[in-house]
C-alpha atoms as a PDB file:
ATOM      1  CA  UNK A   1     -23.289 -26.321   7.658  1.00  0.00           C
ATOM      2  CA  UNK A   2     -21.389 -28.624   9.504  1.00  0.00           C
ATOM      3  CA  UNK A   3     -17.780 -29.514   8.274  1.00  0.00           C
ATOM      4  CA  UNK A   4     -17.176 -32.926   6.688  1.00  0.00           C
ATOM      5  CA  UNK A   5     -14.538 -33.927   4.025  1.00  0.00           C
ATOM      6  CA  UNK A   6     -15.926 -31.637   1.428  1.00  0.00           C
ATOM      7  CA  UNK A   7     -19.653 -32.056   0.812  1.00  0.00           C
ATOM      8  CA  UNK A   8     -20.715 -34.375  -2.032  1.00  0.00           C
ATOM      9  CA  UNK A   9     -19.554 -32.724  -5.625  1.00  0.00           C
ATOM     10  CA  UNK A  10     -17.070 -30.111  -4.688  1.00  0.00           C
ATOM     11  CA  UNK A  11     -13.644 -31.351  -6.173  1.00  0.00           C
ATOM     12  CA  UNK A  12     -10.462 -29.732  -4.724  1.00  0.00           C
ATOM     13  CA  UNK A  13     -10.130 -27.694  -7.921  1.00  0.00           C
ATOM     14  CA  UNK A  14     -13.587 -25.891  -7.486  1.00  0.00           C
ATOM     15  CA  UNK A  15     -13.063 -25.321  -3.865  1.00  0.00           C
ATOM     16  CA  UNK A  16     -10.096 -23.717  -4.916  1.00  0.00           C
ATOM     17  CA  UNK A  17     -11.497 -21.464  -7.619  1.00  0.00           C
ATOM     18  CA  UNK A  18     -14.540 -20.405  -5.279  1.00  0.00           C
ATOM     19  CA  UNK A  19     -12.605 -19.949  -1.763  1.00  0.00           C
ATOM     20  CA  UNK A  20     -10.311 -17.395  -3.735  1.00  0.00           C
ATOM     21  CA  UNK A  21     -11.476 -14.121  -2.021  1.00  0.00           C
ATOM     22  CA  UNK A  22     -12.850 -13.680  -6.052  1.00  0.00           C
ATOM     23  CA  UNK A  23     -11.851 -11.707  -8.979  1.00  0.00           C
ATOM     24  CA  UNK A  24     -10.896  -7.705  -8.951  1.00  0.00           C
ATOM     25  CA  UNK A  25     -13.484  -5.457 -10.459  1.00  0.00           C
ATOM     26  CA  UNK A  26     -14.310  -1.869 -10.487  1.00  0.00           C
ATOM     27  CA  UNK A  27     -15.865   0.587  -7.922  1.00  0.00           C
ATOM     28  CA  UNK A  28     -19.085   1.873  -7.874  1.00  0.00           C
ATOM     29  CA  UNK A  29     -19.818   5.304  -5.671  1.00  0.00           C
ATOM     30  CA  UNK A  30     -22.829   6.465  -3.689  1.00  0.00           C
ATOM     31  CA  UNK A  31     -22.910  10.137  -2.768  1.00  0.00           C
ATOM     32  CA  UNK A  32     -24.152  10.879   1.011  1.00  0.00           C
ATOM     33  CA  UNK A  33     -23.913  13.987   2.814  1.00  0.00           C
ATOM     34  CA  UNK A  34     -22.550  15.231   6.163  1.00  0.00           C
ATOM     35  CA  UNK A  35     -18.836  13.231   7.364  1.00  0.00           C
ATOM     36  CA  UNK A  36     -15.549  12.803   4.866  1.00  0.00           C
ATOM     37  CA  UNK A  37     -15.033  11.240   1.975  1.00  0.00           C
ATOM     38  CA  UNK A  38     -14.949   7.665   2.871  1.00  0.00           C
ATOM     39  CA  UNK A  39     -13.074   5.057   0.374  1.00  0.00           C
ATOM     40  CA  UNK A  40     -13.599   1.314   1.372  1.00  0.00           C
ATOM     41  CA  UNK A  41     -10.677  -0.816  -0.261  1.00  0.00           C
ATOM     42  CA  UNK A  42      -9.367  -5.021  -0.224  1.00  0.00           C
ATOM     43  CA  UNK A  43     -10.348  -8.624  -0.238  1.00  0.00           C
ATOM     44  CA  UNK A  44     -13.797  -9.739  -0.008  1.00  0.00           C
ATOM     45  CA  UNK A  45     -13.285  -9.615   3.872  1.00  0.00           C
ATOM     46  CA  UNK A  46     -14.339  -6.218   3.142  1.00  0.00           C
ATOM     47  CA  UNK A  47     -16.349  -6.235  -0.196  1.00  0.00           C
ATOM     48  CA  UNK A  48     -18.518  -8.689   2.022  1.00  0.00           C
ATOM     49  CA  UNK A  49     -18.448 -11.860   0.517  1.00  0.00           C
ATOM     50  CA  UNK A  50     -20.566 -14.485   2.868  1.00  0.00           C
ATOM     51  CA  UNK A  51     -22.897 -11.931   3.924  1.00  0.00           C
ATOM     52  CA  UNK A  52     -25.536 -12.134   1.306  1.00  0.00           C
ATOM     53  CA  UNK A  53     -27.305  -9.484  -0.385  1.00  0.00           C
ATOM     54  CA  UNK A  54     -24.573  -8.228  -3.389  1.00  0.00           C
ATOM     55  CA  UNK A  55     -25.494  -5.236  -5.514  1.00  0.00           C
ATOM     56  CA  UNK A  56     -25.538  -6.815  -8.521  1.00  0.00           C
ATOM     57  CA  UNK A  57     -23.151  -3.714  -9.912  1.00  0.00           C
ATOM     58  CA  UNK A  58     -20.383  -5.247  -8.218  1.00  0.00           C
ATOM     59  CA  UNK A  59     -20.388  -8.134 -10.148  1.00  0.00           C
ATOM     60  CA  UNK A  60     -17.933 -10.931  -9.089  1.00  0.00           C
ATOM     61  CA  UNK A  61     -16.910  -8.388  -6.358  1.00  0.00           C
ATOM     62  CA  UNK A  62     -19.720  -9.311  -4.148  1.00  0.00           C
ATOM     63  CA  UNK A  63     -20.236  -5.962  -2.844  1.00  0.00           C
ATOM     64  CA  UNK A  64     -22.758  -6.707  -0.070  1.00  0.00           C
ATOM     65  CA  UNK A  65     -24.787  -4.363   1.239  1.00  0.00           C
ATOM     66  CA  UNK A  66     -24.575  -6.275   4.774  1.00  0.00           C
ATOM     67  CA  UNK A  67     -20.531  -5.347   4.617  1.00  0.00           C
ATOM     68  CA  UNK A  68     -19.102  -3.541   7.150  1.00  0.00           C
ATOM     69  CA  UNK A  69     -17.974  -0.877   4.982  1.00  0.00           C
ATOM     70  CA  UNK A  70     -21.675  -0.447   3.879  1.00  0.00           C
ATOM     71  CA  UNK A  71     -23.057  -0.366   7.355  1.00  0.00           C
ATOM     72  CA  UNK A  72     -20.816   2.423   8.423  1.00  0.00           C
ATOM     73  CA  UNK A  73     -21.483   4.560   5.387  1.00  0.00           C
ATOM     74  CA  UNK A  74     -25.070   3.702   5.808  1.00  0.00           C
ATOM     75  CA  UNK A  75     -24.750   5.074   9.554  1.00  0.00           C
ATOM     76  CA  UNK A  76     -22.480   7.945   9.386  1.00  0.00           C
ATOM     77  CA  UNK A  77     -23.722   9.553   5.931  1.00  0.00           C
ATOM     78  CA  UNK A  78     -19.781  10.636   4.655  1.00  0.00           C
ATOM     79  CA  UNK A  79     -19.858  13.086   2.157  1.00  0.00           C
ATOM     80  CA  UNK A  80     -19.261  10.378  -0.182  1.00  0.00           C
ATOM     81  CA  UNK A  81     -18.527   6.567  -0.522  1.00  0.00           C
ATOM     82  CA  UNK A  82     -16.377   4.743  -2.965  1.00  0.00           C
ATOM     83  CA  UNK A  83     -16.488   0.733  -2.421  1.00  0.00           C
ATOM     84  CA  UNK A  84     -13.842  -0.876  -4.608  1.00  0.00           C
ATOM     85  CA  UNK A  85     -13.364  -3.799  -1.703  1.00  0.00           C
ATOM     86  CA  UNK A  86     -13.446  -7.113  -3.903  1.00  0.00           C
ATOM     87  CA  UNK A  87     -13.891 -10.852  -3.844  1.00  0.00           C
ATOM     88  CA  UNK A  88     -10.242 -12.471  -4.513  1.00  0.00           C
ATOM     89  CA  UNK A  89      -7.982  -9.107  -4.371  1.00  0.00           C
ATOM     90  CA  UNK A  90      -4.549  -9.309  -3.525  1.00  0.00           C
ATOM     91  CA  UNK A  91      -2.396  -6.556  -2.993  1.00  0.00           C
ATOM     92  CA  UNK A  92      -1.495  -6.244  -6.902  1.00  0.00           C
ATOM     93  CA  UNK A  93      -4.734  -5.970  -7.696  1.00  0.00           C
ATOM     94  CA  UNK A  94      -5.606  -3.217  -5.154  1.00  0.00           C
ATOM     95  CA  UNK A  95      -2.558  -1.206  -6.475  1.00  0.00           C
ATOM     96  CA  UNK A  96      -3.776  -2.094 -10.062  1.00  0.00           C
ATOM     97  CA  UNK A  97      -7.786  -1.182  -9.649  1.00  0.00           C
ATOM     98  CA  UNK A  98      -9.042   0.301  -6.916  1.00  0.00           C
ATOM     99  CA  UNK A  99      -6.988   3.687  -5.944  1.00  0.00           C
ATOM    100  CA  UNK A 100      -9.045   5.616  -7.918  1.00  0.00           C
ATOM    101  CA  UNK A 101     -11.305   7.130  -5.731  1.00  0.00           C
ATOM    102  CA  UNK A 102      -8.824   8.180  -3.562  1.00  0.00           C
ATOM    103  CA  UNK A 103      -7.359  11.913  -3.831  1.00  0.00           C
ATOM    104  CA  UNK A 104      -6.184  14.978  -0.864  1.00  0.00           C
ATOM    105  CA  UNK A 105     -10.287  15.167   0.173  1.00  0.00           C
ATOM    106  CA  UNK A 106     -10.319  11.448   0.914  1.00  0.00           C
ATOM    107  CA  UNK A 107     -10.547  11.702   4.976  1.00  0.00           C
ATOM    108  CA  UNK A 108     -10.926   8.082   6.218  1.00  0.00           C
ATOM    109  CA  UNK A 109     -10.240   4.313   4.218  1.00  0.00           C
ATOM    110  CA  UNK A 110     -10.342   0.866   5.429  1.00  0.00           C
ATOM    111  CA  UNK A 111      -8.858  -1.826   4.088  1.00  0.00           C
ATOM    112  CA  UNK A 112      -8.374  -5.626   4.327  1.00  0.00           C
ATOM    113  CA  UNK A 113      -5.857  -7.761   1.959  1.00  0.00           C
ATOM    114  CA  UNK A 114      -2.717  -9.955   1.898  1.00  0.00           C
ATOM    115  CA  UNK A 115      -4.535 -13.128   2.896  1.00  0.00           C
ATOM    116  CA  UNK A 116      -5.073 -14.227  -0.934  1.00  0.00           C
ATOM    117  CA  UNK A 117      -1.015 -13.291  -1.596  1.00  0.00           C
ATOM    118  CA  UNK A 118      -0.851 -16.189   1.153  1.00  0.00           C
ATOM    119  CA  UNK A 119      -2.479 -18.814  -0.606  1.00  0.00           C
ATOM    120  CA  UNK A 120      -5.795 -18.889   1.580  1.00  0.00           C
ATOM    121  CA  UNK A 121      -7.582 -21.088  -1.110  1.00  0.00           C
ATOM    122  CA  UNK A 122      -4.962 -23.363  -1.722  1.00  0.00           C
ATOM    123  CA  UNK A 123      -4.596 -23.379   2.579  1.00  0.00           C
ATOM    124  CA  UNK A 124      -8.365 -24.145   2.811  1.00  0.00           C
ATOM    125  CA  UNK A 125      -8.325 -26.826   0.546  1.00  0.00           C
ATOM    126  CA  UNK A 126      -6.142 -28.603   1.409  1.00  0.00           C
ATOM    127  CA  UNK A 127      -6.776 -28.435   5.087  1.00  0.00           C
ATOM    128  CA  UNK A 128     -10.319 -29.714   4.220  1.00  0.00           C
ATOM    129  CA  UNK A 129      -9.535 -32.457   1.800  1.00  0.00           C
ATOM    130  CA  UNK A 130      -5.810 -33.487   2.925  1.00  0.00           C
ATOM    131  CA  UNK A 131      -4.823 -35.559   6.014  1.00  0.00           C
ATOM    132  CA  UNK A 132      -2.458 -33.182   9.052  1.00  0.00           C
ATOM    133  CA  UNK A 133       0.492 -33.844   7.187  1.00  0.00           C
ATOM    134  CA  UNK A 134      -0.315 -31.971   3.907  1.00  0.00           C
ATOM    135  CA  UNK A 135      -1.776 -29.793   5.680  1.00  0.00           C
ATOM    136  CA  UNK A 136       1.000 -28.665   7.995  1.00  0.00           C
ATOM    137  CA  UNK A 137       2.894 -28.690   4.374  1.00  0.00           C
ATOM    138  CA  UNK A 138       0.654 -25.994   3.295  1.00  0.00           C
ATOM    139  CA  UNK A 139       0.499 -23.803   5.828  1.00  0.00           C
ATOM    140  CA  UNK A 140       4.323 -24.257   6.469  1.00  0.00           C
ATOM    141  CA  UNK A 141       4.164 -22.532   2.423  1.00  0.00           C
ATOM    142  CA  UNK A 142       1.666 -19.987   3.007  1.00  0.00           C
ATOM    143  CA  UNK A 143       3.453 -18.617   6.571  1.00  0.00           C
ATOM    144  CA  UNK A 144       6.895 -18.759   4.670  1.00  0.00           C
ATOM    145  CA  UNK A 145       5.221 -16.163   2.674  1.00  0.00           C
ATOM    146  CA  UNK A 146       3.885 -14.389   5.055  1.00  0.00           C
ATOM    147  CA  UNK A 147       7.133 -13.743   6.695  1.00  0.00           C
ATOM    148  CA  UNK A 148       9.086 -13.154   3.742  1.00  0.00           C
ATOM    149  CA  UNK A 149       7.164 -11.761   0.696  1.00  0.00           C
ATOM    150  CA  UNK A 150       4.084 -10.008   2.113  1.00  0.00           C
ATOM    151  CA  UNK A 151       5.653  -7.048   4.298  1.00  0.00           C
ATOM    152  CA  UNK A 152       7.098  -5.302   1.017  1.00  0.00           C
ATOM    153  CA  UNK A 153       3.895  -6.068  -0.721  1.00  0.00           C
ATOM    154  CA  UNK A 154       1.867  -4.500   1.881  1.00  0.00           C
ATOM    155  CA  UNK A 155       4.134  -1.585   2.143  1.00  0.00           C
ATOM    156  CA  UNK A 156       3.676  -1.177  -2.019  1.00  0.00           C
ATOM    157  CA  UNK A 157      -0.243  -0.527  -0.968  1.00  0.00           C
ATOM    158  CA  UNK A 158       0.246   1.651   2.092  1.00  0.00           C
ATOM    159  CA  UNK A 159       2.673   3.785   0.599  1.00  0.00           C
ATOM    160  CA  UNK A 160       0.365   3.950  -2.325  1.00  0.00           C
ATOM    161  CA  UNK A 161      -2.865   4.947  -0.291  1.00  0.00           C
ATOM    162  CA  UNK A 162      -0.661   7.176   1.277  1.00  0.00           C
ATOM    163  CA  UNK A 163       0.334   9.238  -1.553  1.00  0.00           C
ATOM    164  CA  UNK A 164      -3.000   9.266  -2.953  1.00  0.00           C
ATOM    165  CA  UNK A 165      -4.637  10.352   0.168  1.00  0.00           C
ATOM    166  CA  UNK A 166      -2.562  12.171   2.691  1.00  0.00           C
ATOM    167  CA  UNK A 167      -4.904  13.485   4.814  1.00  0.00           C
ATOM    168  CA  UNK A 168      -6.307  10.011   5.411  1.00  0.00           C
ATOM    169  CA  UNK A 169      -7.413   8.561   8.415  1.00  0.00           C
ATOM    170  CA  UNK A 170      -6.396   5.040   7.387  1.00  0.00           C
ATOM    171  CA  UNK A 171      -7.523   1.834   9.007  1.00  0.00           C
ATOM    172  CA  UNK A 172      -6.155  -1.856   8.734  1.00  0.00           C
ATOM    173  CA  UNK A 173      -8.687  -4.972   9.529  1.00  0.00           C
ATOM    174  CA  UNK A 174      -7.074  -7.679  10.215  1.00  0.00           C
ATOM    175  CA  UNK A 175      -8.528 -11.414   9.828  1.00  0.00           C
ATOM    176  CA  UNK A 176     -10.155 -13.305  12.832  1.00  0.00           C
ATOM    177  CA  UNK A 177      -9.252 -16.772  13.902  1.00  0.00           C
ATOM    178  CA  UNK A 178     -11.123 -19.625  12.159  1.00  0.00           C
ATOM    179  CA  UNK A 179     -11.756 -22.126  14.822  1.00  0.00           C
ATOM    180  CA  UNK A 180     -12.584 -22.906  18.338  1.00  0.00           C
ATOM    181  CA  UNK A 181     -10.069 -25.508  19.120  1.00  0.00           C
ATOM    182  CA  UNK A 182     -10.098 -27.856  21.497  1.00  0.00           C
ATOM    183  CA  UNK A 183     -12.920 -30.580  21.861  1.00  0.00           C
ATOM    184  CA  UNK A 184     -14.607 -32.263  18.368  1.00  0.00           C
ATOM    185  CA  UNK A 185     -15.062 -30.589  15.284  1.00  0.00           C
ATOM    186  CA  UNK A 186     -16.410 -32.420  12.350  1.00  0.00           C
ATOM    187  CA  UNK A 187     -13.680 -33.252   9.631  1.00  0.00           C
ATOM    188  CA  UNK A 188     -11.021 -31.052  11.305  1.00  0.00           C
ATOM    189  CA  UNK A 189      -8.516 -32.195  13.759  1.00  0.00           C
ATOM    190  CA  UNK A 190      -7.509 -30.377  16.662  1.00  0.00           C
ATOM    191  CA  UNK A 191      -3.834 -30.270  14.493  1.00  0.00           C
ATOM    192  CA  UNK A 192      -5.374 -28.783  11.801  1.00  0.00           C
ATOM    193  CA  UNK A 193      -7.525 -26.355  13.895  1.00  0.00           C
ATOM    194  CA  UNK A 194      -4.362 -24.573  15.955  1.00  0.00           C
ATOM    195  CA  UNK A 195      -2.036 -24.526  12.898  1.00  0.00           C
ATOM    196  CA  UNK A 196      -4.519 -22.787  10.952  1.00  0.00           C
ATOM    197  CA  UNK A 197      -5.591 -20.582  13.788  1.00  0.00           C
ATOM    198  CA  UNK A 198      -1.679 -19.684  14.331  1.00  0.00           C
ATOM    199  CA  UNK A 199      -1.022 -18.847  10.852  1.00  0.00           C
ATOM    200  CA  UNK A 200      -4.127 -16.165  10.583  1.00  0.00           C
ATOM    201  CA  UNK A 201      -2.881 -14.702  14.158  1.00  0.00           C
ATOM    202  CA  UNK A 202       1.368 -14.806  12.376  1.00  0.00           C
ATOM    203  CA  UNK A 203      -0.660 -13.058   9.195  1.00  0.00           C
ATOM    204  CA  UNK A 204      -2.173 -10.174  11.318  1.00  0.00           C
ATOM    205  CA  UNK A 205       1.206 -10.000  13.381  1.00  0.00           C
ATOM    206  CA  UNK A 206       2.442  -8.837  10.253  1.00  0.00           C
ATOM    207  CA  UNK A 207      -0.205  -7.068   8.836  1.00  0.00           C
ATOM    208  CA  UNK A 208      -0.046  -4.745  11.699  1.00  0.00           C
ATOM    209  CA  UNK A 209       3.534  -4.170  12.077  1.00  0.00           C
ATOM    210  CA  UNK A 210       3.186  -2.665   8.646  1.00  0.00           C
ATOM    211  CA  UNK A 211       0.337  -0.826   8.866  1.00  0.00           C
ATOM    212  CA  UNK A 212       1.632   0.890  12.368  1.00  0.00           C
ATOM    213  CA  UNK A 213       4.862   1.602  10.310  1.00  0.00           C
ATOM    214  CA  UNK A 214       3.309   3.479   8.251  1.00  0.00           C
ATOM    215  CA  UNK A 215       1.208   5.515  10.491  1.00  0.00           C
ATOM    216  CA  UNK A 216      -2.291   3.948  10.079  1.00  0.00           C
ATOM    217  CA  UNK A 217      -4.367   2.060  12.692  1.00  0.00           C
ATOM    218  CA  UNK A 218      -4.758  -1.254  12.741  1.00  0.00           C
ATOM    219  CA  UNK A 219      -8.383  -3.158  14.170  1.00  0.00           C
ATOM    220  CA  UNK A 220      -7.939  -6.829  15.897  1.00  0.00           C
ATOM    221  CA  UNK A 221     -11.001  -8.445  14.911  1.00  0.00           C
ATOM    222  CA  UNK A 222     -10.383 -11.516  17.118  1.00  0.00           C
ATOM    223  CA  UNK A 223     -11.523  -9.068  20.311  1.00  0.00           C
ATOM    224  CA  UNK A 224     -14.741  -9.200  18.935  1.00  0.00           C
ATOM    225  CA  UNK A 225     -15.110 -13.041  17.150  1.00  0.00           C
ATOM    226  CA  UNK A 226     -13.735 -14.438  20.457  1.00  0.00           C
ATOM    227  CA  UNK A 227     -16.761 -17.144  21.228  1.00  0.00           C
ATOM    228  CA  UNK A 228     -17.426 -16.815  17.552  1.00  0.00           C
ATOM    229  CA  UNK A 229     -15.236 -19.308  15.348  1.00  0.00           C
ATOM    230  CA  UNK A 230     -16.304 -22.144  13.522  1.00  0.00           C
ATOM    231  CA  UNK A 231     -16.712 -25.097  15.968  1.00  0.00           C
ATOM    232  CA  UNK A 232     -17.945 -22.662  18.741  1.00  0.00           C
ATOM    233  CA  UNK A 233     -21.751 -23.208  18.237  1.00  0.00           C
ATOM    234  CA  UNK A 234     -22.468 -19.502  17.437  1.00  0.00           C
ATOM    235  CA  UNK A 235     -20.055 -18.672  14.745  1.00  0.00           C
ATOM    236  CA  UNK A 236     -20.138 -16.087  13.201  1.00  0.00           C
ATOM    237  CA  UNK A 237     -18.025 -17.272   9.866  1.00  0.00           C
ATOM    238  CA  UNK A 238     -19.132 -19.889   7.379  1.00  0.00           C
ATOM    239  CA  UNK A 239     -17.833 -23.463   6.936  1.00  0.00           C
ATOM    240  CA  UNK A 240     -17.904 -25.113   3.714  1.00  0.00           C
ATOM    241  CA  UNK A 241     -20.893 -23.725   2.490  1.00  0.00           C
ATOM    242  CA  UNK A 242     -23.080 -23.322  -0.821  1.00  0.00           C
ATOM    243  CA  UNK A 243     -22.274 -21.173  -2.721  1.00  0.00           C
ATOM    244  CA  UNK A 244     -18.581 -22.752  -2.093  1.00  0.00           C
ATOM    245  CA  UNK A 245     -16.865 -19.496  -2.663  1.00  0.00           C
ATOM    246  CA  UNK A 246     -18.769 -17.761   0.843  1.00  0.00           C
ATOM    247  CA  UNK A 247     -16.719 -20.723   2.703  1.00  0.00           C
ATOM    248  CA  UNK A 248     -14.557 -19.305   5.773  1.00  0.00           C
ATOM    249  CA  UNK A 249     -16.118 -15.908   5.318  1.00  0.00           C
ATOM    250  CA  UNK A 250     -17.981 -13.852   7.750  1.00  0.00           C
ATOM    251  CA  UNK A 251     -21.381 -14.293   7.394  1.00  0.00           C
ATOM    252  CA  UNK A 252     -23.736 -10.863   7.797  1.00  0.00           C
ATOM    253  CA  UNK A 253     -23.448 -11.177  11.981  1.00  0.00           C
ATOM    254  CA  UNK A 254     -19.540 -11.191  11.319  1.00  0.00           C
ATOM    255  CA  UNK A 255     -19.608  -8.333   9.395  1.00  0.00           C
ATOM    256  CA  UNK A 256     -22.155  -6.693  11.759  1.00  0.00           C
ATOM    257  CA  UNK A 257     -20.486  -7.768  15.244  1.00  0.00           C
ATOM    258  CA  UNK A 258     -17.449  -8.248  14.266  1.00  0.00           C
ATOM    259  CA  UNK A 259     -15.555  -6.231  11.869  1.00  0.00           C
ATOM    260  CA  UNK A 260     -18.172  -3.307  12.049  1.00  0.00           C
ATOM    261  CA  UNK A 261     -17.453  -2.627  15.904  1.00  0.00           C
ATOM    262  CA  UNK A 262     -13.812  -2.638  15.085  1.00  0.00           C
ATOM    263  CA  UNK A 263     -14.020  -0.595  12.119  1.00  0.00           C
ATOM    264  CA  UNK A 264     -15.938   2.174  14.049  1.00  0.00           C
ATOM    265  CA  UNK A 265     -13.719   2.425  17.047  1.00  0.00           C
ATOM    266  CA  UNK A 266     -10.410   3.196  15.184  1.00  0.00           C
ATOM    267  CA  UNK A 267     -12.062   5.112  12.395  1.00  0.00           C
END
């Protein structure tokens, strides 16, 4: 779906409420056999949100089967698999719910989170339904943020997953560029395009200066979206979509070709 100023109904308040990347939840478990213990933790760039097909025990988490967490426990059968990834996490809320699986067997976690601490809903909206000026405003607030709030918050989580699971291999996904720039693109300007595209790429700068801190690797999912944005032709991310809240996620090719690749070269 093609971007426009907000299709029809969707007020700024309920594009708001539904881009948030959801509400924290519990974990469900599945046991497999054979590799570690793997626990998949974060945002719903990781519980899967845009991909379709939820297991309805998630809940509001949108834990979709199409995830890449999902896909790599589906293909590498670890001994078992805690998902407590979910829609609208931020780093509080990973501290607060979903360390539970984790414990000294725990041998490999992934993890996504710290773009809801930066406003990304707020960002979004009003991106889509402001002019470049409020825009810029916003993202000005959200990479202020970024620079100055998020690294201790991130380092709370790490340290956290850490202790809980020191034998760990740990990985960090990042988040991938949302637009091609350059050329048209329905109800975005090029402004809008670049600023929001630099403040994802100053968000994983930081993201991954505190995950290497702390030992774990960290996967650069714009290697693999490259020729995938929004505004590209193939993208491999929604727009402004129904239902509103799977807007500027990755859709199930995303998951599968972009963050699953990543994911399974640094685990």
């Amino acid at each position: 779906m093609k971007l426009s100023r907000v299709a029809g109904a969707a007020s700024a308040l309920s594009l708001t409420a539904a881009l948030a990347l959801g509400v924290p939840g519990v974990a469900h478990s599945a046991e497999r056999a054979s590799t570690p213990a793997y626990v998949a933790l974060g945002d719903s760039y990781s519980s899967g949100v845009g991909a379709g097909s939820y297991d309805p025990a998630g809940g509001s988490c949108k834990r979709s089967t199409r995830s890449y967490p999902a896909l790599w426990a589906a293909r590498n059968a670890p001994s078992s698999f805690a998902f407590t990834a979910c829609s609208g996490a931020r780093t509080g809320d990973v501290l607060a719910g979903q360390l539970g699986p984790l414990n000294s067997s725990t041998g490999l976690v992934s993890i996504s989170v710290g773009g809801n601490d930066a406003g990304f809903a707020d960002t979004m909206t009003a991106c889509v339904l402001g002019g470049d000026s409020s825009c810029l405003d916003r993202i000005a607030q959200a990479r202020a943020v970024i620079q100055n709030e998020l690294p201790a918050k991130l380092d709370d989580v790490y340290s956290a997953i850490r202790s809980r699971a020191p034998r760990a291999q740990v990985v960090v996904l990042g988040y991938p560029r949302f637009y091609r720039t350059g050329g048209l693109c329905a109800g975005l300007s090029d402004t809008k395009r670049k600023a929001i595209n630099a403040a994802a790429d100053h968000l994983d700068t930081v993201i991954a200066k505190r995950a290497a801190d702390h030992g774990f690797s960290y996967g650069d999912v714009n290697t693999t979206f490259a020729g995938h944005e929004l505004c590209s032709g193939s993208a491999w991310l929604n727009s402004v979509s129904l239902p509103v809240d799977e807007s500027y996620h990755p859709n199930a090719a995303g998951q599968a070709n972009g963050y699953l690749p990543v994911f399974d070269k640094a685990a």
